[in-house]
C-alpha atoms as a PDB file:
ATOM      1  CA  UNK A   1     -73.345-116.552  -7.694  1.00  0.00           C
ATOM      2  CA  UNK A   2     -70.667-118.661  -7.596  1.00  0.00           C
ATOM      3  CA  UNK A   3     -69.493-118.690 -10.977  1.00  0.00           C
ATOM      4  CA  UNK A   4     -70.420-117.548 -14.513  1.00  0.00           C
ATOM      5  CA  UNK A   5     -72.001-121.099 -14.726  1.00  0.00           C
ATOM      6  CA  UNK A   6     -74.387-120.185 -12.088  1.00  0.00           C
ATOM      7  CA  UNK A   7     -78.249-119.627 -12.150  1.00  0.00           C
ATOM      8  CA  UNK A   8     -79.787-116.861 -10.498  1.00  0.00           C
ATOM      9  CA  UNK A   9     -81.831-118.954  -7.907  1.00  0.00           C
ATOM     10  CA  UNK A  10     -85.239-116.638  -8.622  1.00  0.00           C
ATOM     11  CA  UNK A  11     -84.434-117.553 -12.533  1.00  0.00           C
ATOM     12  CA  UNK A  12     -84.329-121.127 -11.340  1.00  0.00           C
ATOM     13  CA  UNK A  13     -87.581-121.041  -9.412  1.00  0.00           C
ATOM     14  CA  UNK A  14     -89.411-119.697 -11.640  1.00  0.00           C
ATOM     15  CA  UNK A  15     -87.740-122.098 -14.337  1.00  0.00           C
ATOM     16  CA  UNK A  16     -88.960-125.130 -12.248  1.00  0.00           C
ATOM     17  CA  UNK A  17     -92.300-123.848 -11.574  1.00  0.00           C
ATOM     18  CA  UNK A  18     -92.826-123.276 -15.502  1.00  0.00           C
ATOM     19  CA  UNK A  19     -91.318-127.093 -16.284  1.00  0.00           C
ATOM     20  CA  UNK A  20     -93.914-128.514 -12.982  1.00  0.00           C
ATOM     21  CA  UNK A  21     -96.926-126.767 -14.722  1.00  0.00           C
ATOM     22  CA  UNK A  22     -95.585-128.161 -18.272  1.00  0.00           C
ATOM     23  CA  UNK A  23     -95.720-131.794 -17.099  1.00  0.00           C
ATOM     24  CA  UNK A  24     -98.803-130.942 -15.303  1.00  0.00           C
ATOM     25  CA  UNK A  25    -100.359-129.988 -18.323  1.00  0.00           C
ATOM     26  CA  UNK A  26     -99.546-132.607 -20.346  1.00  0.00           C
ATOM     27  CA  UNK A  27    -100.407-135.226 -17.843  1.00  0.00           C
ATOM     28  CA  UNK A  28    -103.740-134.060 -18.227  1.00  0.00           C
ATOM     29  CA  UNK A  29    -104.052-133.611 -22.059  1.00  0.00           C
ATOM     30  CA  UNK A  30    -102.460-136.913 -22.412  1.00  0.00           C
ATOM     31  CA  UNK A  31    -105.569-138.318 -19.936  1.00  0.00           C
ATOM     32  CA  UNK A  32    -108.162-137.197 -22.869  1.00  0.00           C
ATOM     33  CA  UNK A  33    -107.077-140.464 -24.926  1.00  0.00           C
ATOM     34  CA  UNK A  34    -107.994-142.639 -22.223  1.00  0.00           C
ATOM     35  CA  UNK A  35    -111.506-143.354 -22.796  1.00  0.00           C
ATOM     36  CA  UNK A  36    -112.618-143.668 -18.930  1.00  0.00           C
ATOM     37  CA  UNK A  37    -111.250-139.807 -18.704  1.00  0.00           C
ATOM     38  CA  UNK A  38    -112.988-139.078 -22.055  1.00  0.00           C
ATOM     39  CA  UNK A  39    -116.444-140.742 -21.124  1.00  0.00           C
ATOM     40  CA  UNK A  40    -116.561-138.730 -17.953  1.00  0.00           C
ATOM     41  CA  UNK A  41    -115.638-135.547 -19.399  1.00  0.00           C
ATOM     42  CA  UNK A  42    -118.150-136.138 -22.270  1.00  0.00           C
ATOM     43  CA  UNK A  43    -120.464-137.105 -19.447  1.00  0.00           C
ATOM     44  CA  UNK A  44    -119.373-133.914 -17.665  1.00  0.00           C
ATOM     45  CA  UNK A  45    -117.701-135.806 -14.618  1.00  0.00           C
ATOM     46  CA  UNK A  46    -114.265-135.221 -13.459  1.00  0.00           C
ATOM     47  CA  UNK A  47    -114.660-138.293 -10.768  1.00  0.00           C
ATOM     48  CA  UNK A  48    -115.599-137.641  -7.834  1.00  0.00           C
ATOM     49  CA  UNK A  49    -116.648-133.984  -9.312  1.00  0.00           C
ATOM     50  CA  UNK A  50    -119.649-133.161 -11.735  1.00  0.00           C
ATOM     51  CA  UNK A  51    -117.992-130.513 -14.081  1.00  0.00           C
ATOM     52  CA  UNK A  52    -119.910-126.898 -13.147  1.00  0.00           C
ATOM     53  CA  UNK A  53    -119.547-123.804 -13.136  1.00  0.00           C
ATOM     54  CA  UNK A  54    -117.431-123.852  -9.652  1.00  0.00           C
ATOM     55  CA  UNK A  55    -115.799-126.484 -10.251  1.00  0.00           C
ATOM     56  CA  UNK A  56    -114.234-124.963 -13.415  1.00  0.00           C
ATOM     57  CA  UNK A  57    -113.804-121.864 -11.093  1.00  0.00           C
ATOM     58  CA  UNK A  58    -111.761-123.759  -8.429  1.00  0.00           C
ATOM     59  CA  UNK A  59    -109.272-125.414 -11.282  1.00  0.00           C
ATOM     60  CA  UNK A  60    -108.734-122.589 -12.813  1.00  0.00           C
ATOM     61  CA  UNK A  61    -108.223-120.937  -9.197  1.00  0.00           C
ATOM     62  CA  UNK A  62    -105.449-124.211  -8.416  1.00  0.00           C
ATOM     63  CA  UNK A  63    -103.724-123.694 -11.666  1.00  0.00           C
ATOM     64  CA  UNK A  64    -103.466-119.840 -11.202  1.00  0.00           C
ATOM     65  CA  UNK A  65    -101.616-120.021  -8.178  1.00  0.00           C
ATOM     66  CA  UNK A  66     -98.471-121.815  -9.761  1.00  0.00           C
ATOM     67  CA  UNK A  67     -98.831-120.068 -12.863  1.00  0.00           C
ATOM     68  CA  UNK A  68     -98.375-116.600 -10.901  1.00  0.00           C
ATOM     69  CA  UNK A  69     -95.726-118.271  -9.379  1.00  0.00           C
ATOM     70  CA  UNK A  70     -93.466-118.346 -12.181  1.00  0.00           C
ATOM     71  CA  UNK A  71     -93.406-113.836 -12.215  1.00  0.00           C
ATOM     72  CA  UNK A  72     -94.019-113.963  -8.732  1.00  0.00           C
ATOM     73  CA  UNK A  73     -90.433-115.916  -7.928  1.00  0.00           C
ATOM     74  CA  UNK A  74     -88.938-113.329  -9.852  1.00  0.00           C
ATOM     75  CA  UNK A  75     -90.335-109.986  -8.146  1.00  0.00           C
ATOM     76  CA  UNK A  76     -91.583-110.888  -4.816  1.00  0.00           C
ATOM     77  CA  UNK A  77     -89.436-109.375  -1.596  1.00  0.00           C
ATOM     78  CA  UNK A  78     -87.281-112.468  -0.460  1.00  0.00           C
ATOM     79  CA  UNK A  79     -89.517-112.411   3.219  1.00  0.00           C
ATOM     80  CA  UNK A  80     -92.458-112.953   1.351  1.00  0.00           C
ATOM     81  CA  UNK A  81     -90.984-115.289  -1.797  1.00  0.00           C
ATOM     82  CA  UNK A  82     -89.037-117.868   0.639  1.00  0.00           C
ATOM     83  CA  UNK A  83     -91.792-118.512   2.413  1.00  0.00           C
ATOM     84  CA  UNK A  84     -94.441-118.839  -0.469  1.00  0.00           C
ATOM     85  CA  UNK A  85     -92.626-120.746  -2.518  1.00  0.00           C
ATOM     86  CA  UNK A  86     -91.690-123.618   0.089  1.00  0.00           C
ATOM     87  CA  UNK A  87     -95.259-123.179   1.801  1.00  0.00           C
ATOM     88  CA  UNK A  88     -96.967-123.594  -2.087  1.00  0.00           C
ATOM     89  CA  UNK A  89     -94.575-126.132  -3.399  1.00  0.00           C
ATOM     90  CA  UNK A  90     -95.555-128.362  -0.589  1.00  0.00           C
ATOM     91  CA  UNK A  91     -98.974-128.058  -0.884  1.00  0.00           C
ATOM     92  CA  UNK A  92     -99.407-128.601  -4.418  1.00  0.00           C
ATOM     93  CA  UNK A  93     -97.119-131.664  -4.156  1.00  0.00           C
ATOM     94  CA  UNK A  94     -99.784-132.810  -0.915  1.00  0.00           C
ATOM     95  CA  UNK A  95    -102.399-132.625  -3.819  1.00  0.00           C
ATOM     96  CA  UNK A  96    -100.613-134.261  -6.511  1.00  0.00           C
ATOM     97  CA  UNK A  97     -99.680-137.416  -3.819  1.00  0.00           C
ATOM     98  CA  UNK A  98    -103.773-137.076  -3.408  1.00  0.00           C
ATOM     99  CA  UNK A  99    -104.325-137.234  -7.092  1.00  0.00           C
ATOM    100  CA  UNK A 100    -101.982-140.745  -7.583  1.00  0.00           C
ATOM    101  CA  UNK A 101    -104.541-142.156  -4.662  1.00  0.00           C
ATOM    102  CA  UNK A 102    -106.380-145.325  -6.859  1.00  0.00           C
ATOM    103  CA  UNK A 103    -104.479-144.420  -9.874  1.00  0.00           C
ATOM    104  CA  UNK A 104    -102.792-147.326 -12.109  1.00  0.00           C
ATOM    105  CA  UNK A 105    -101.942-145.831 -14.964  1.00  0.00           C
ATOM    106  CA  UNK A 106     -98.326-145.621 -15.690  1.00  0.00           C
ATOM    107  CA  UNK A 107     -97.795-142.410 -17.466  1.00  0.00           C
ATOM    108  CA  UNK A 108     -99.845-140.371 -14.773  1.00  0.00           C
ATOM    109  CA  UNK A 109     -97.921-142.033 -12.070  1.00  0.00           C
ATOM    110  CA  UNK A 110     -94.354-140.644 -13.638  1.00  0.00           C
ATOM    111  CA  UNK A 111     -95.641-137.771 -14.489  1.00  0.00           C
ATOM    112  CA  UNK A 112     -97.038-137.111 -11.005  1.00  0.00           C
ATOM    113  CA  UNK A 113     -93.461-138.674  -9.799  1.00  0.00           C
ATOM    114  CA  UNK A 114     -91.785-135.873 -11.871  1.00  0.00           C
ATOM    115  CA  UNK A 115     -94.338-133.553 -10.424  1.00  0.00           C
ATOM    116  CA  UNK A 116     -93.487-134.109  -7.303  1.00  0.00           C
ATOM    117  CA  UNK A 117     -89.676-134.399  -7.379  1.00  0.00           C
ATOM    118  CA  UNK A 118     -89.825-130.631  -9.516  1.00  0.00           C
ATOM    119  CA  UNK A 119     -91.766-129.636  -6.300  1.00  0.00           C
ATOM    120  CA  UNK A 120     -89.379-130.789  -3.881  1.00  0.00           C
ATOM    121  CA  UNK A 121     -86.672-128.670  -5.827  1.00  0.00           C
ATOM    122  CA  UNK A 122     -88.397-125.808  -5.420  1.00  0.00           C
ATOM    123  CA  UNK A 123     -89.185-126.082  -1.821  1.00  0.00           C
ATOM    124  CA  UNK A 124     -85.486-127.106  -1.022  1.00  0.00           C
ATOM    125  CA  UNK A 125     -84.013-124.148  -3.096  1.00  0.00           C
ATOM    126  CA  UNK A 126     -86.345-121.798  -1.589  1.00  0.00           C
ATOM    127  CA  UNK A 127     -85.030-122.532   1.587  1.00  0.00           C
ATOM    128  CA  UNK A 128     -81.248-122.679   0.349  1.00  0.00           C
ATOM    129  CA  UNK A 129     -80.854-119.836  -1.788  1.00  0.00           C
ATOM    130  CA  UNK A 130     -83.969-117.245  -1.205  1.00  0.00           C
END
């Protein structure tokens, strides 16, 4: 560390990956007052998706991943944590760019824009600092 001032770069990892999943989150809760999102969910549709049992597996599977990220930037070996933190960050940011595909509505566009940038901070401090 360069100064007193400075971040330990795992603490600022992990930091990032908690604020990503934060805006994440809300992105989605905020979705429920739009009444296309709430028809389909009451319909149990996540378009293109009917809502079932494995597809509630597999999201809770995607959001696991970056939620273990935010411990595992802090205790993973630096071999294994540079690696899986540029390799993951880049992926998820791959699906969010996926997600924004059709979309038009405002909020979920900055939030995904957010999303992404958080991402790409994560990814390029992994490969700085790690």
């Amino acid at each position: 560390m360069d100064n007193e001032n400075s971040v330990n770069p795992r603490v600022l990892i992990s930091g990032l990956w908690v604020t990503m999943l934060f805006v994440f989150a809300y992105v989605d809760i905020f979705a429920l007052f739009r009444a296309d999102v709430l028809e389909n969910s009451l319909a149990g549709k996540v378009p293109p998706f009917d809502v079932s049992q494995t597809f509630l597996a597999l999201t809770t599977l995607y959001i696991l991943i970056p939620s273990l990220m935010i411990v595992l930037s802090l205790i993973l070996p630096r071999k294994i944590n540079r690696p899986t933190n540029i390799v993951l960050a880049i992926l998820y940011a791959m699906t969010i760019v996926g997600g924004c595909i059709g979309e038009t509505w405002i909020y979920y566009l900055l939030g995904s824009a957010v999303e992404i940038i958080l991402l790409a901070l994560i990814a390029w401090k992994a490969w700085k600092v790690l």
